[in-house]
Protein backbone atom coordinates (compact mmCIF):
# COMPACT_ATOMS: atom_id res chain seq x y z
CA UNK A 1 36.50 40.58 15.36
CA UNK A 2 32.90 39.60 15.65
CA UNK A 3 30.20 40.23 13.35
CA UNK A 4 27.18 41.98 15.05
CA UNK A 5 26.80 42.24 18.41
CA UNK A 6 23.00 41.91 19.77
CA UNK A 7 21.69 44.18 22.55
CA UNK A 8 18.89 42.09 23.73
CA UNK A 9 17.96 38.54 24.22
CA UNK A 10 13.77 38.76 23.99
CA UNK A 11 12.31 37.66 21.34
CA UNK A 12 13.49 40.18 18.79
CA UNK A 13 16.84 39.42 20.04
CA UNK A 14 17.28 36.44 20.05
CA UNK A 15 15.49 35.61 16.70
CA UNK A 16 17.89 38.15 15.16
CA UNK A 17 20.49 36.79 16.48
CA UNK A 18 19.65 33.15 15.23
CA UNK A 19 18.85 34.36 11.84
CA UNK A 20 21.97 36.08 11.69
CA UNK A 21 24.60 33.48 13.05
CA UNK A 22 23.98 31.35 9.88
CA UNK A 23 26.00 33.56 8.27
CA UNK A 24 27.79 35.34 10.66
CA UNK A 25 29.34 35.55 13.94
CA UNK A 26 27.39 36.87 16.64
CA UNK A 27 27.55 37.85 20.42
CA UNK A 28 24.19 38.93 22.39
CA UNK A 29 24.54 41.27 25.51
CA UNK A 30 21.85 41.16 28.13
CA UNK A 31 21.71 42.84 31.44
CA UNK A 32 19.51 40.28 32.74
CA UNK A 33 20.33 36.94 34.20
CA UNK A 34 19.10 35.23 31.64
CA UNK A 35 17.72 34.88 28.28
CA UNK A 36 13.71 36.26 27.39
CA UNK A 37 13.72 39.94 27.89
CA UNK A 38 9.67 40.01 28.83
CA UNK A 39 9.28 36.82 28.18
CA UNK A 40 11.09 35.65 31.51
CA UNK A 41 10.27 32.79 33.62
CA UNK A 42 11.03 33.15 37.35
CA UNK A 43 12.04 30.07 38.82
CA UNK A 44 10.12 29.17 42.93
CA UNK A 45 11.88 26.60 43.57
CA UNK A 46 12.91 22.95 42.22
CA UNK A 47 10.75 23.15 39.14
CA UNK A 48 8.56 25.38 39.95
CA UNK A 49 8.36 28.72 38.40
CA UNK A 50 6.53 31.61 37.14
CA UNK A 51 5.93 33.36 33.35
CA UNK A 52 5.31 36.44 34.87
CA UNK A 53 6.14 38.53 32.01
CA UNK A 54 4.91 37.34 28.30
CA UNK A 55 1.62 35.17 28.88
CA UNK A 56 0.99 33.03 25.99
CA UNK A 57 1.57 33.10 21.87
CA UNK A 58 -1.58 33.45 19.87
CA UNK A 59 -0.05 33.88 15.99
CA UNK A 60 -1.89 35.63 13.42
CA UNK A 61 -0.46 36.22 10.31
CA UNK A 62 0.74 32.91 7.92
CA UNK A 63 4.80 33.39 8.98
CA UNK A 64 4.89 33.68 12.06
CA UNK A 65 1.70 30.90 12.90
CA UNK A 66 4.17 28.33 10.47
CA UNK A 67 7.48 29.18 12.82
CA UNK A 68 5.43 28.63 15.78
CA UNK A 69 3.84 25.40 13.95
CA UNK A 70 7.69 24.12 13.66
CA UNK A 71 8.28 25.11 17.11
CA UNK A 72 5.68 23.20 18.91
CA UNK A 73 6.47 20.18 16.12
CA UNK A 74 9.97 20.42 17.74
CA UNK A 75 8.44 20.25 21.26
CA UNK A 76 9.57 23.44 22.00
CA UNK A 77 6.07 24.69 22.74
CA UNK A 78 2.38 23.26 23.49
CA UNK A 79 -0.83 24.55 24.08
CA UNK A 80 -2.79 25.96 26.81
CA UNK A 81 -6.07 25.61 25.95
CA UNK A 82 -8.18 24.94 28.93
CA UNK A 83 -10.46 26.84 30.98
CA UNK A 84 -9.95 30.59 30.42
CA UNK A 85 -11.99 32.94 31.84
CA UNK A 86 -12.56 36.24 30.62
CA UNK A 87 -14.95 38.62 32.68
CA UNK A 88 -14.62 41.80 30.54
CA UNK A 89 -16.83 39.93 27.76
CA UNK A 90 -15.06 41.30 25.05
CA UNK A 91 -15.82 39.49 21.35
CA UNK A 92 -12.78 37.73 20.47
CA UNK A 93 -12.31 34.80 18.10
CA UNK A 94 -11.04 31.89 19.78
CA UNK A 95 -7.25 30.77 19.18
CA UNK A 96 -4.25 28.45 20.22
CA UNK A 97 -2.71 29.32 23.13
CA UNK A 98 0.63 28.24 23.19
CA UNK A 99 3.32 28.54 25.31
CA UNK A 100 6.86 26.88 26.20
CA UNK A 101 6.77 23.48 27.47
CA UNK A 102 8.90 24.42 30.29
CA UNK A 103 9.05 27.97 30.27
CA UNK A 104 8.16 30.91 28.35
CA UNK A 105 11.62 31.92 27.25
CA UNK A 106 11.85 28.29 25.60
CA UNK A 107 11.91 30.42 22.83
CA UNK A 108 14.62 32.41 23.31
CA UNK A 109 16.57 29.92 24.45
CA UNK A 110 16.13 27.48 21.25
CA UNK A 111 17.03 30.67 19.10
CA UNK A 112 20.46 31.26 21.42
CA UNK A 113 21.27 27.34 21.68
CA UNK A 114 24.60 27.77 19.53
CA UNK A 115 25.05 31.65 19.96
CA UNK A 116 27.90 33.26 22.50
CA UNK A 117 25.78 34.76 25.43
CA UNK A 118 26.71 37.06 28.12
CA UNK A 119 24.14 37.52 30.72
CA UNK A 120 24.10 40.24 33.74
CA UNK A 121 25.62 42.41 31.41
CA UNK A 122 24.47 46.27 30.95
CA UNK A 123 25.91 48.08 28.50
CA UNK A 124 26.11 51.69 29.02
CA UNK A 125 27.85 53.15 26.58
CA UNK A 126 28.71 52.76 22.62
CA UNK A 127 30.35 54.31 20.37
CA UNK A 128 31.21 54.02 16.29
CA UNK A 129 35.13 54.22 15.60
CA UNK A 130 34.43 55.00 11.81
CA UNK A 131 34.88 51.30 10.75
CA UNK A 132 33.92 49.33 13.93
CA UNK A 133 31.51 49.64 17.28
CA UNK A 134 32.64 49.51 20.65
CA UNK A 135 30.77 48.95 23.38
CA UNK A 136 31.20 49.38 27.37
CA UNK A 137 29.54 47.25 29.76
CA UNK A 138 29.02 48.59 33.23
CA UNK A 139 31.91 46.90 34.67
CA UNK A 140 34.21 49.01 32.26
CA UNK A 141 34.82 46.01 29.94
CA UNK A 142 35.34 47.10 26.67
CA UNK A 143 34.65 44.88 23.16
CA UNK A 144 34.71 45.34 19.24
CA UNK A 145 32.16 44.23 16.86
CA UNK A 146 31.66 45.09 13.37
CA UNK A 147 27.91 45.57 13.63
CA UNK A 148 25.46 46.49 16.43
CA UNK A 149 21.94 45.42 16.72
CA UNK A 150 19.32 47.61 19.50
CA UNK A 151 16.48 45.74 21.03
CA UNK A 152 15.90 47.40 23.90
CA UNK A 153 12.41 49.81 24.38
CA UNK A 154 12.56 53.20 22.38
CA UNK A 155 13.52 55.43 25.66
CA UNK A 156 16.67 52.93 26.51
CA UNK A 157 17.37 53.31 22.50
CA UNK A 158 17.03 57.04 22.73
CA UNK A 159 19.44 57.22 25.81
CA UNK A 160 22.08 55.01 24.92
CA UNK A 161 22.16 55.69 20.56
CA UNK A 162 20.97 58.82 20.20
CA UNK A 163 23.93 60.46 18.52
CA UNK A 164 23.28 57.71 15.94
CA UNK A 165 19.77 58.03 15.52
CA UNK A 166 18.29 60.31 12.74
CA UNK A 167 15.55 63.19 13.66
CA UNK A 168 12.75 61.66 12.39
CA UNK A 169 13.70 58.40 14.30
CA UNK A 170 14.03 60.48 17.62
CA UNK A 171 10.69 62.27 16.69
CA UNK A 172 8.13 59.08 16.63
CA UNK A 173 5.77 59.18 19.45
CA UNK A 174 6.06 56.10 21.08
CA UNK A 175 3.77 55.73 24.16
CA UNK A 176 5.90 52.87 26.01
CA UNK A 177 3.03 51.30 28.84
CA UNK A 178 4.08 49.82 32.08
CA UNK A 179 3.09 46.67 34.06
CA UNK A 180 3.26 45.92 37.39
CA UNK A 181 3.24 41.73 37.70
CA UNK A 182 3.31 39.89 41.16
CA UNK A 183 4.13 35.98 41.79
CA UNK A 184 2.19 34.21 44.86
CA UNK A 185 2.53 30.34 45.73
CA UNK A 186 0.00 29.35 48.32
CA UNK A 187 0.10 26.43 50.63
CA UNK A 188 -2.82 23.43 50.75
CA UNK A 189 -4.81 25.78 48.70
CA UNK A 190 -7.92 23.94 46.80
CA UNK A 191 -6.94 24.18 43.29
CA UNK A 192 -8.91 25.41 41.19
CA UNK A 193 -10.08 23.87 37.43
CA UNK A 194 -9.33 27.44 35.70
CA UNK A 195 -6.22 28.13 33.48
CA UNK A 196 -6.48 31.88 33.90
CA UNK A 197 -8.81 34.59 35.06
CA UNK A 198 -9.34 38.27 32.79
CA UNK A 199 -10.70 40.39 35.12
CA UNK A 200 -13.23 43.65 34.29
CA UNK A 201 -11.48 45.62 37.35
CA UNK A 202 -9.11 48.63 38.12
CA UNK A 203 -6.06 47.14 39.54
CA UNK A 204 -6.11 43.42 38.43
CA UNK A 205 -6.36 42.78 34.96
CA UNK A 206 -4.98 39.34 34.95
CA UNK A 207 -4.52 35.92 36.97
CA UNK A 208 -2.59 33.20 35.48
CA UNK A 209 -2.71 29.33 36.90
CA UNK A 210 0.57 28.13 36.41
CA UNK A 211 -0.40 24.45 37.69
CA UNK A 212 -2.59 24.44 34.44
CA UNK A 213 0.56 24.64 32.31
CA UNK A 214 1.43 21.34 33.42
CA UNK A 215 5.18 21.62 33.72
CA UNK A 216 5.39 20.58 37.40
CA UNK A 217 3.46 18.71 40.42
CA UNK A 218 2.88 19.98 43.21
CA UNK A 219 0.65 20.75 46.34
CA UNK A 220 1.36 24.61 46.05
CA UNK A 221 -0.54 27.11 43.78
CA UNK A 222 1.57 29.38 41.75
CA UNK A 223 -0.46 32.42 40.13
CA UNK A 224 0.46 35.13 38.28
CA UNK A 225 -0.78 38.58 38.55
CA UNK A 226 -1.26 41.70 36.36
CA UNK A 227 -1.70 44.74 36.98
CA UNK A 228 -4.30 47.01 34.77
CA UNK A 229 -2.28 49.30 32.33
CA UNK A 230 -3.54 52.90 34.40
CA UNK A 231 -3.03 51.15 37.84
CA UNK A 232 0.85 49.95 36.60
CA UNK A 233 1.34 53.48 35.58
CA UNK A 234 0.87 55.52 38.86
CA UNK A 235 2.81 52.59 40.71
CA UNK A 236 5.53 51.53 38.62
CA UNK A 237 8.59 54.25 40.01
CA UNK A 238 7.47 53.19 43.68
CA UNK A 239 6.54 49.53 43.44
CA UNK A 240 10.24 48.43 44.63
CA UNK A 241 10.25 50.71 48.33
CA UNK A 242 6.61 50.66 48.42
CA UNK A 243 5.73 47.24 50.03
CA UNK A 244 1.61 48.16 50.38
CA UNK A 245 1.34 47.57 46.40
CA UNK A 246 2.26 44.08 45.93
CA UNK A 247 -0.33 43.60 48.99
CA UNK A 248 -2.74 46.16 46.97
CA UNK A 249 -2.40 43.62 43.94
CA UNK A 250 -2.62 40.18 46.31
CA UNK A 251 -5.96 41.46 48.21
CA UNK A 252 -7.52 42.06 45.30
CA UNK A 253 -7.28 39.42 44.08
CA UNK A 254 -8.49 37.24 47.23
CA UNK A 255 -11.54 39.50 46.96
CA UNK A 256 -12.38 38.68 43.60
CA UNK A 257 -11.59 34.60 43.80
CA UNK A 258 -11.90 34.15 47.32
CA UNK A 259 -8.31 32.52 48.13
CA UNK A 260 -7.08 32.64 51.34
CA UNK A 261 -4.27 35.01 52.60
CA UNK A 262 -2.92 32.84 55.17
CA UNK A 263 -2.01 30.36 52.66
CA UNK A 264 0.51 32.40 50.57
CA UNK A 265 4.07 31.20 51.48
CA UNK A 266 5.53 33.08 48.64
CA UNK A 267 5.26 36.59 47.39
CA UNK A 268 7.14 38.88 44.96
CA UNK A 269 6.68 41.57 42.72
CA UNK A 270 8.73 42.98 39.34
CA UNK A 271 7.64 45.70 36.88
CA UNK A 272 8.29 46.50 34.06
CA UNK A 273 8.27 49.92 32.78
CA UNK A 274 8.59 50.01 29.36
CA UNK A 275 6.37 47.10 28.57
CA UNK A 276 4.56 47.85 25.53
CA UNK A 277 3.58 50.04 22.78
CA UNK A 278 0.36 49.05 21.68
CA UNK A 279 0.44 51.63 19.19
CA UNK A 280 3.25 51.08 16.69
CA UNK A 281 4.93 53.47 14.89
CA UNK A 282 5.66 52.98 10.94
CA UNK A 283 8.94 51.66 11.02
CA UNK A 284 9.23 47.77 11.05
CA UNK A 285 12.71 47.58 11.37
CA UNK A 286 15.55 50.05 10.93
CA UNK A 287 19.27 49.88 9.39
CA UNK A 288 21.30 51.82 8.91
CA UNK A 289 24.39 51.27 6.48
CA UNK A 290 26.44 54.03 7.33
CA UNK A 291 27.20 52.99 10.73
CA UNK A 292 26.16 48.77 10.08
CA UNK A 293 23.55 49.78 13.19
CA UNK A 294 20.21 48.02 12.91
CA UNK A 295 17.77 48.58 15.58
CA UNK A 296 14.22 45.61 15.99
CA UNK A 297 11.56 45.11 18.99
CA UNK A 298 7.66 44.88 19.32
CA UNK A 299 7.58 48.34 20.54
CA UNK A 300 8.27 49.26 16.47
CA UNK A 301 4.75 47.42 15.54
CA UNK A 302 2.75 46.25 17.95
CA UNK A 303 2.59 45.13 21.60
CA UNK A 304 2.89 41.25 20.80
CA UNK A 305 5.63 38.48 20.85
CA UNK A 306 4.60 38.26 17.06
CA UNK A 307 5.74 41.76 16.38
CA UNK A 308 8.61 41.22 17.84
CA UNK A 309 9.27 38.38 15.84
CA UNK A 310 8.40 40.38 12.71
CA UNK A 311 10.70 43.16 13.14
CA UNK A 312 13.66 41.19 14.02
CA UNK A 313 12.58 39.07 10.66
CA UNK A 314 12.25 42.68 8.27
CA UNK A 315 15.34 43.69 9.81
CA UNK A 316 17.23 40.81 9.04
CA UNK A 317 15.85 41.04 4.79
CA UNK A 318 17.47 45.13 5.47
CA UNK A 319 20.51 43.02 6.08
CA UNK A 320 20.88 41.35 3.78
């Protein structure tokens, strides 16, 4: 029987997951078709693709800035650190962007290199058979692992653990935010010398260059758009049969940069509803020993890739 069994294959996930396989066997479950959770990469065509979910790494604190150090050492990641605009003037200090020298789930993908992965996988249901979990994917495939590890967003957690979960656990107020993201490649498009665009506007709040990344040549324009947090929320449950907001979220943006519509050869929009929680809650990490169920993600401490990283790192000392 296998170790622990990892719900999840973002960043918490799959750094779990890496940490843990040192010492143990492990399996990771994700219902996507492959690894990043929100840190996914959309591929165009050929080599060309879009990060349309996590952006860029900034690290803060001394750990997690000396893993990302070793990463980019390892040419795992580089930096972006051209021309980034930023039109809401906020005071920031300036710092490395980095992100994956092919893709932004370069990440996840070095932590899962030697793990067992099973992709397009939803689990819906699991249960604790007093010495072991089993869980049920939605094809009614049933397996056995030891230990379980939850990194999905608190109201996934709450739905699929919550016989498992203490009160105070089901209590926190977590505040999960949305985001509504669309991908556009235009044809014989002038290019322009910006990385990305922050905008000071109601519906767009970001514009991402992905020719600036340098991973690919090419005469097409791929660019990455973000919704504003309070526009995301009043169109994230209709965004999928409601084909005016991805064009909502495209003119927009040719108002504000002055593209030109006739050019776009490629359009498509994804959302994601439980996004972030920019809040935190005071929980790091969580495990419990009486049923070997250990539960990591941002959405614990922070909205970042970072606190992701954290969490699955506290859990793993709970461990231990």
């Amino acid at each position: 029987m296998i170790d622990f069994c990892v719900l999840g294959s973002g960043v918490s996930g799959s750094t779990i997951a890496n940490i843990l396989s040192k010492k143990y066997s492990v399996q990771v479950f994700d219902k996507a078709r492959g690894p990043g959770g929100r840190s996914s990469n959309k591929r165009f065509k050929n080599n060309l693709s879009f990060d349309h979910g996590v952006q860029y790494i900034s690290p803060k604190t001394k750990l997690f800035t000396k893993y990302i150090k070793k990463l980019y050492k390892n040419n795992i990641l580089k930096t972006w650190n051209e021309n980034h605009l930023d039109f809401t003037f906020e005071k920031k200090t300036s710092s490395i962007k980095y992100i994956g020298k092919k893709a932004n789930n370069d990440l996840a993908k070095y932590n899962l290199k030697n793990i067992k992965k099973s992709f397009s996988s939803p689990i819906t249901k699991i249960n604790f058979n007093k010495y072991f979990w089993e869980i049920t994917l939605e094809d009614k495939s049933k397996y056995q692992f030891k230990s379980l590890i939850l990194t999905c967003p608190f109201p996934q957690l709450k739905r699929l653990a919550k016989k498992y979960l203490n009160k105070k656990i089901l209590k926190l107020k977590v505040q999960m935010q949305p985001n509504i993201t669309v991908m556009i490649a235009f044809k014989n498009q002038k290019n322009l010398p910006i990385s990305s665009i922050k905008f000071n506007d109601n519906i767009l709040a970001w514009a991402a260059n992905e020719n600036s990344k340098k991973r690919f040549k090419s005469n097409l324009n791929l660019w990455t758009l973000q919704a504003t947090i309070n526009w995301s929320k009043k169109t994230i449950n209709k965004y999928k049969i409601d084909k005016s907001i991805m064009s909502q979220l495209i003119t927009r943006f040719i108002e504000l940069t002055g593209f030109e519509k006739n050019k776009i050869i490629f359009k498509k929009i994804h959302g994601w509803k439980y996004s972030y929680n920019f809040q935190g809650t005071s929980y790091l990490s969580l495990w419990d020993k009486k049923y070997n169920l250990g539960i990591c993600g941002d959405w614990l401490n922070g909205p970042k890739v970072e606190n992701a990283w954290l969490s699955a790192n506290d859990l793993a000392k709970k461990i231990k």
